[in-house]
Each structure stands twice: as C-alpha cells, then as structure tokens.
C-alpha atoms as a PDB file:
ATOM      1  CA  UNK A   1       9.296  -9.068  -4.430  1.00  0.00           C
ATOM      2  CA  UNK A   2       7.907  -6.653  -2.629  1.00  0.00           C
ATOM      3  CA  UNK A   3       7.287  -3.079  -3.614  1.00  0.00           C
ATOM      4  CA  UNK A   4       8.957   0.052  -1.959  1.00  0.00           C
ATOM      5  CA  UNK A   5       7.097   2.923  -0.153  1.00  0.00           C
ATOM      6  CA  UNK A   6       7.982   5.554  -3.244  1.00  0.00           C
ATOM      7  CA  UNK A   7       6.414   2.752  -5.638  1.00  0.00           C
ATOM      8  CA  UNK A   8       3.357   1.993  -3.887  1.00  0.00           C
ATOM      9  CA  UNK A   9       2.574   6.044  -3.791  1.00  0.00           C
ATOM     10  CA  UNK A  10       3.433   5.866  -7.399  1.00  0.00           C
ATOM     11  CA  UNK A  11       1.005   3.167  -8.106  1.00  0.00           C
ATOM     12  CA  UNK A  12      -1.776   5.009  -5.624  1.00  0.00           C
ATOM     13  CA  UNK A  13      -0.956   8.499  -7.137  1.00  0.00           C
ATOM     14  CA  UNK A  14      -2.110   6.886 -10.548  1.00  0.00           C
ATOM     15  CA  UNK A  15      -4.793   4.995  -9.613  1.00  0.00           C
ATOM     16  CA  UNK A  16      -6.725   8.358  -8.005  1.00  0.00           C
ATOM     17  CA  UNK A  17      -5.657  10.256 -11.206  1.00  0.00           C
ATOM     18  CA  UNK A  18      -7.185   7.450 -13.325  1.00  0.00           C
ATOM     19  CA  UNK A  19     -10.518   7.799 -10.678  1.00  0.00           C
ATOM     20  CA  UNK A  20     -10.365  11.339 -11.425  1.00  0.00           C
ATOM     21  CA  UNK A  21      -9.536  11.012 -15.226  1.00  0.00           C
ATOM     22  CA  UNK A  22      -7.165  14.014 -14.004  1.00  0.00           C
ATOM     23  CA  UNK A  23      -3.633  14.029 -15.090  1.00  0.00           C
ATOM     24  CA  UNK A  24       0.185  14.833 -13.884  1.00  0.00           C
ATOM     25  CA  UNK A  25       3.324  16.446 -15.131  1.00  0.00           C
ATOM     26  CA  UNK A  26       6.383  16.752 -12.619  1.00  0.00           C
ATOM     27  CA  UNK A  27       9.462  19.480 -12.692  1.00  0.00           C
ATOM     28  CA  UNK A  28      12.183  17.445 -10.759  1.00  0.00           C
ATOM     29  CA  UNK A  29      15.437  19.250  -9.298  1.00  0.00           C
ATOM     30  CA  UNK A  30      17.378  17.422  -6.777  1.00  0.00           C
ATOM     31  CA  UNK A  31      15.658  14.482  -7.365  1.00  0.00           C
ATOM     32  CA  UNK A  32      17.032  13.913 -11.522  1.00  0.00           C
ATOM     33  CA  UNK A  33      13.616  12.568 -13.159  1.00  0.00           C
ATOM     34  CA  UNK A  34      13.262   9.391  -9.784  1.00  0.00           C
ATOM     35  CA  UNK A  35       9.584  10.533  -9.801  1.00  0.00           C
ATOM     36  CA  UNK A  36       8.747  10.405 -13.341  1.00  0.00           C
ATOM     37  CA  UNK A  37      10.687   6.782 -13.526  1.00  0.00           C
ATOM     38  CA  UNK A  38       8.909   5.862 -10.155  1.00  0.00           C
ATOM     39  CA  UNK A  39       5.794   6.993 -12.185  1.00  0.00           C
ATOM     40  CA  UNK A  40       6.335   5.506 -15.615  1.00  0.00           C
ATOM     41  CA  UNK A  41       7.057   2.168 -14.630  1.00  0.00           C
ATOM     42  CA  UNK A  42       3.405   1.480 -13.712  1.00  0.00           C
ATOM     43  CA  UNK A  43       1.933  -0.227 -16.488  1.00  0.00           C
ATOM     44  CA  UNK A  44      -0.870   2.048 -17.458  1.00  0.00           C
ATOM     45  CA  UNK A  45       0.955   5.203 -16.092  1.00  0.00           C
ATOM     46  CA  UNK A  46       0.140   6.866 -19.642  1.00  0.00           C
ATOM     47  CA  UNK A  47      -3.397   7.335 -18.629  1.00  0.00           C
ATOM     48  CA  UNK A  48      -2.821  10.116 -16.425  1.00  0.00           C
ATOM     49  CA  UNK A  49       0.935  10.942 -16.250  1.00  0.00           C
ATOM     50  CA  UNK A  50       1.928  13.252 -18.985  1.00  0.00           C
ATOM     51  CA  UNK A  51       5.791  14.023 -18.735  1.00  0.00           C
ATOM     52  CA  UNK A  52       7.487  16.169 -17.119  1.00  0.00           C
ATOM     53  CA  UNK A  53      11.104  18.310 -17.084  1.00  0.00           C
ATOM     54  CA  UNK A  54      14.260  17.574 -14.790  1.00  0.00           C
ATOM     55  CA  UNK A  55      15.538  20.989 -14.528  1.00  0.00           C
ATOM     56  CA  UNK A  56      18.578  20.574 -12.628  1.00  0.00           C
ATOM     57  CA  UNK A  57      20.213  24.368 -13.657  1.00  0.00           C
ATOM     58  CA  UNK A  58      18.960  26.998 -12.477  1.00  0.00           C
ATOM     59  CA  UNK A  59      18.390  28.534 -15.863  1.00  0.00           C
ATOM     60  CA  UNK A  60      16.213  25.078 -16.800  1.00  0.00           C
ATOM     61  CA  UNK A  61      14.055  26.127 -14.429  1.00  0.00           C
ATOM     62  CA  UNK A  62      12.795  29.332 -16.156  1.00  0.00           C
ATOM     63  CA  UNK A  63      13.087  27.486 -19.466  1.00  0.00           C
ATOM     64  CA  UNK A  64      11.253  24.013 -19.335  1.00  0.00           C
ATOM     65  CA  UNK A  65       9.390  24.542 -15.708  1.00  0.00           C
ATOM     66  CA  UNK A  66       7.994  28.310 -16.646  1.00  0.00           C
ATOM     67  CA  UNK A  67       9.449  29.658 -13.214  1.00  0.00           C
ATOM     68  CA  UNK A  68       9.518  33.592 -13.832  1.00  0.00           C
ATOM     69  CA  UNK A  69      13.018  35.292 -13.596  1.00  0.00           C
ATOM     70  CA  UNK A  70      12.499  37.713 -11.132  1.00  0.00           C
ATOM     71  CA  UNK A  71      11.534  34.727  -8.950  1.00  0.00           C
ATOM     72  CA  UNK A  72      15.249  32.765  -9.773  1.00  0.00           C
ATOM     73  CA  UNK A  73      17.006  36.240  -9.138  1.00  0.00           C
ATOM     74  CA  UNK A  74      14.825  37.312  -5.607  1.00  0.00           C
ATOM     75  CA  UNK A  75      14.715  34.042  -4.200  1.00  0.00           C
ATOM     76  CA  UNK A  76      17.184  31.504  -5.688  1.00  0.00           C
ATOM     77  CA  UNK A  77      16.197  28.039  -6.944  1.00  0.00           C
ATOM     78  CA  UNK A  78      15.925  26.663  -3.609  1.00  0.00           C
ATOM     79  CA  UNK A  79      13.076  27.883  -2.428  1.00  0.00           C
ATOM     80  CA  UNK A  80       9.299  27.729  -1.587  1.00  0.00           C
ATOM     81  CA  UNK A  81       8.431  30.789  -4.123  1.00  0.00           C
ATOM     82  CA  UNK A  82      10.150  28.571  -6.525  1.00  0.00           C
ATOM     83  CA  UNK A  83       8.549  25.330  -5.924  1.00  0.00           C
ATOM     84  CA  UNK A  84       5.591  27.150  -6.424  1.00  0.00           C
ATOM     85  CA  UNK A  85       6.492  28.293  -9.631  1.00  0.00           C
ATOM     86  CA  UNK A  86       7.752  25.109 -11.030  1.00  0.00           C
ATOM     87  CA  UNK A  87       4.285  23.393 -10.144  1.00  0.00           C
ATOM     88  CA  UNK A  88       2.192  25.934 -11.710  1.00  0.00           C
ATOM     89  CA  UNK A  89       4.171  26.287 -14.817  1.00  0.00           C
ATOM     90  CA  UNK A  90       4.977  22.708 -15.325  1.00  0.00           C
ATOM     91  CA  UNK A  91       1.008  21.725 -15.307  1.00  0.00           C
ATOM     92  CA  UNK A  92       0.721  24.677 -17.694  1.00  0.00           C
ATOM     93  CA  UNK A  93       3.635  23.926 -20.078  1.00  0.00           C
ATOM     94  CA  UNK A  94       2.435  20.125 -20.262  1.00  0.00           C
ATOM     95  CA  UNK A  95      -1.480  20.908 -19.919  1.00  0.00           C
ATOM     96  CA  UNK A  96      -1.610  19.091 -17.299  1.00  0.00           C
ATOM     97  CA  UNK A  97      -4.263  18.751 -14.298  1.00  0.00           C
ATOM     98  CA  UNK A  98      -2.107  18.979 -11.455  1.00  0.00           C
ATOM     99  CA  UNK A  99       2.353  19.870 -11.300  1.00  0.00           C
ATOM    100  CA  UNK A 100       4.392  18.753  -8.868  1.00  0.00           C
ATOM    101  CA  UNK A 101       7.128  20.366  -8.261  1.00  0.00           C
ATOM    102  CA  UNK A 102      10.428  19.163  -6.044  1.00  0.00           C
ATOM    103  CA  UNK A 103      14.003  21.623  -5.662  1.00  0.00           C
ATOM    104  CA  UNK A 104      16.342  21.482  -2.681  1.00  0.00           C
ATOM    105  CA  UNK A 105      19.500  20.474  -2.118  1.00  0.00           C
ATOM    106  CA  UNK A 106      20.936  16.509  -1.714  1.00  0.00           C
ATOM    107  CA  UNK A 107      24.319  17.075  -0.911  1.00  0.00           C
ATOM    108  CA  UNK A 108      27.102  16.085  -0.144  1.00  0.00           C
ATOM    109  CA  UNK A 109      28.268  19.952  -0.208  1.00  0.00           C
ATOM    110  CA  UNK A 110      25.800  23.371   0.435  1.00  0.00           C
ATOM    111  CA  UNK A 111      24.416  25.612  -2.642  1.00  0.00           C
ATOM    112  CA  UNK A 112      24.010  28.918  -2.466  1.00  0.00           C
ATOM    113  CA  UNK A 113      23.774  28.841   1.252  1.00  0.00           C
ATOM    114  CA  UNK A 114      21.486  25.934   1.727  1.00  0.00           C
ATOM    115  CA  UNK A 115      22.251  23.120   3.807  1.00  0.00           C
ATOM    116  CA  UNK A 116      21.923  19.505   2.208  1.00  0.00           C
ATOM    117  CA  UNK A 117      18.598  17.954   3.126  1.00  0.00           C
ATOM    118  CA  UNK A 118      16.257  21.049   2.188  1.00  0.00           C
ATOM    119  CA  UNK A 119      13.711  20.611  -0.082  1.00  0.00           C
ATOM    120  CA  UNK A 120      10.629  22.388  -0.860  1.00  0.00           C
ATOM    121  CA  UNK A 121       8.157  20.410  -2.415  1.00  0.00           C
ATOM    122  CA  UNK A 122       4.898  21.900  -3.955  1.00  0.00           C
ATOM    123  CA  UNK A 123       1.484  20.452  -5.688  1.00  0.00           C
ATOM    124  CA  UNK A 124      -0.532  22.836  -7.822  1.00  0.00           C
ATOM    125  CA  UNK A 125      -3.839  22.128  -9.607  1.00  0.00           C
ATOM    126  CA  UNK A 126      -4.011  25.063 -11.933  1.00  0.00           C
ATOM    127  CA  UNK A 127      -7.409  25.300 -12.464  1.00  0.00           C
ATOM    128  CA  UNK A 128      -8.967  25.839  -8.795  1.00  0.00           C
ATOM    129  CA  UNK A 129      -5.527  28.085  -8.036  1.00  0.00           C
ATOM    130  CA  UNK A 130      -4.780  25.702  -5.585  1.00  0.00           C
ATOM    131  CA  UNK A 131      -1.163  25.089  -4.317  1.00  0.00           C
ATOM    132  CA  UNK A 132       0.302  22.462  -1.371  1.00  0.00           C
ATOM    133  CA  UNK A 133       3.475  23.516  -0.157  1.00  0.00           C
ATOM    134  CA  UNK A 134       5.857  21.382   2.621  1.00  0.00           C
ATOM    135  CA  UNK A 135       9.373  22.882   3.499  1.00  0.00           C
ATOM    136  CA  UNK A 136      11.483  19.984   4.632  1.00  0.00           C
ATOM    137  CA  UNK A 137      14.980  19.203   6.487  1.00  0.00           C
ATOM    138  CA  UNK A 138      15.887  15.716   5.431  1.00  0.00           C
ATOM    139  CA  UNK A 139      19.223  13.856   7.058  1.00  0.00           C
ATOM    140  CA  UNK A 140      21.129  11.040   5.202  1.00  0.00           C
ATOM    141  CA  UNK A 141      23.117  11.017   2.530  1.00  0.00           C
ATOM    142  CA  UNK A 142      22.663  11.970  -0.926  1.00  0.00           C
ATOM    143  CA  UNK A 143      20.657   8.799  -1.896  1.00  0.00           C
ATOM    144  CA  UNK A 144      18.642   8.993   1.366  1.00  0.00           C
ATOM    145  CA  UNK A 145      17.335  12.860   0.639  1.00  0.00           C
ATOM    146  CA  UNK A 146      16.636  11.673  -2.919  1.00  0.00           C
ATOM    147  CA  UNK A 147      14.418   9.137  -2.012  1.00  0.00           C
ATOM    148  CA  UNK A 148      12.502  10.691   1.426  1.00  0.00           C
ATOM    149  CA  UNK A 149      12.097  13.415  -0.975  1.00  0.00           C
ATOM    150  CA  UNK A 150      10.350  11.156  -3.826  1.00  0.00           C
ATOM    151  CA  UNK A 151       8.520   9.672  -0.857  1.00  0.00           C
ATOM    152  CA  UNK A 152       7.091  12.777   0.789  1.00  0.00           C
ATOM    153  CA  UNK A 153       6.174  14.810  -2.502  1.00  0.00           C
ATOM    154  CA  UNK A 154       4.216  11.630  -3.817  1.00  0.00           C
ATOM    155  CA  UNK A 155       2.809  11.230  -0.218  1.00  0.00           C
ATOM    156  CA  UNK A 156       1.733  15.107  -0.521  1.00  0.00           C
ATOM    157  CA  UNK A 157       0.217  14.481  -3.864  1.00  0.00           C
ATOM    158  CA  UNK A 158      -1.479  11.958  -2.558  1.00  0.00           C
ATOM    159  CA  UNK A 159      -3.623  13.900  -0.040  1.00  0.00           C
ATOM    160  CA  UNK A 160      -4.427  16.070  -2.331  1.00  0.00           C
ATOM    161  CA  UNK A 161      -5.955  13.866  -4.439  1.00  0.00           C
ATOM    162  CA  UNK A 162      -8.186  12.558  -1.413  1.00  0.00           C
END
C-alpha cells in the first residue's frame, strides 16, 4: 500500500524534527485534528510531536490556541492575523519548538463572509520570532480543501525545517 502525499510530509516533518531534536504542537480549525492524526500515526511521532488543540469555535481559539481577543474581534477567525496567533500561542501553550497553525473555511456554505476554500496557514518557531505565513484559495469540496490544506501546511512546515 502505498502512502499518500499528506502522510509522506507527515513522516518527513518528523524525521527533520527528530534531526533537529526540535518539537511540534498544531492548532487545527477547518481541518478537525487530520494533522495531528496524519502526525500521530507515525510510529515514533512522540519524539517530537507534542499535541496540539482543534479549536473549531471561535471562542476555542482564544482559549486552547492563546489567540488574543482583540485579534478574534478586529479580524475574525479567518484570517492571516489569526493564523499567526494560533501558531505562536499553540507552541507556547504546549512548549513546543515550532506551532502550526491552519483556519479557513471548507465549505459547503460561506462564514462570516469568506468564501469556502480560504485558508491561512501559518508556522511559527517562537524562539527566533520567526513566522511563515501562505494565504490560500483552494477548490473542491469539503473533503478536497481539508486535505490540500493538510497537504500544503505540512509542505510549508517542511521548508521551514530545511
């Protein structure tokens, strides 16, 4: 069987963590927790991949990903300011090395003005104040956003870690 593209930049995501003795935590909107299951089912995905949150409301996002209020109320949880946010606080709530942080919108229907298929996807690494940000306009259907979006935030993740 052979492996998808999400799982092999799962399995390369860890193995440069591991290199690095670095490690991960993820806040996942649209994308329910696929990157953290993409990333646990490595065998040895403990080494380096701490946990993360799935904060799917809005509120959750303040709560378990540390994104500041005035940045929810300004900007709305789609958004780059808050992908930003979610990265940063996410490494910093799990003491992690790096965050990476994923909100947008799958579909089938628009939120708050957003069009299904936009998705902000950011990488932080805390301790050089270093952020990756990528705005992106996916087509498909729900499934299809879901899973370019797993694909392209692990794909970011992985140049960073180059």
């Amino acid at each position: 069987m052979s492996l998808s593209k999400a799982e092999l930049l799962a399995r390369e995501v860890l193995g440069r963590l591991v290199v690095r003795e670095e490690t991960l935590a993820t806040a996942e909107s649209l994308t329910g927790g696929y990157i953290g299951q993409l990333l646990t089912a490595v065998p040895g995905s403990s080494m380096s991949y701490v946990g993360g949150a799935v904060a799917y409301a809005t509120r959750l996002k303040a709560v378990l990903a540390g994104v500041p209020q005035e940045v929810l109320e300004t900007d709305g949880p789609v958004a780059e300011s808050t992908a930003r946010a979610m990265a940063f606080g996410i490494a910093d709530r799990c003491a992690a090395d790096w965050g990476l942080a994923v909100t947008g919108v799958a579909g089938p229907d628009p939120q708050d003005g957003h069009q299904p298929g936009e998705v902000h996807i950011a990488v932080a690494r805390p301790a050089v104040d270093k952020v990756l940000y990528e705005r992106h306009d996916l087509a498909g259907d729900r499934a299809d956003i879901r899973r370019q979006t797993v694909e392209l935030a692990l794909g970011l993740l992985t140049g960073a870690l180059e």
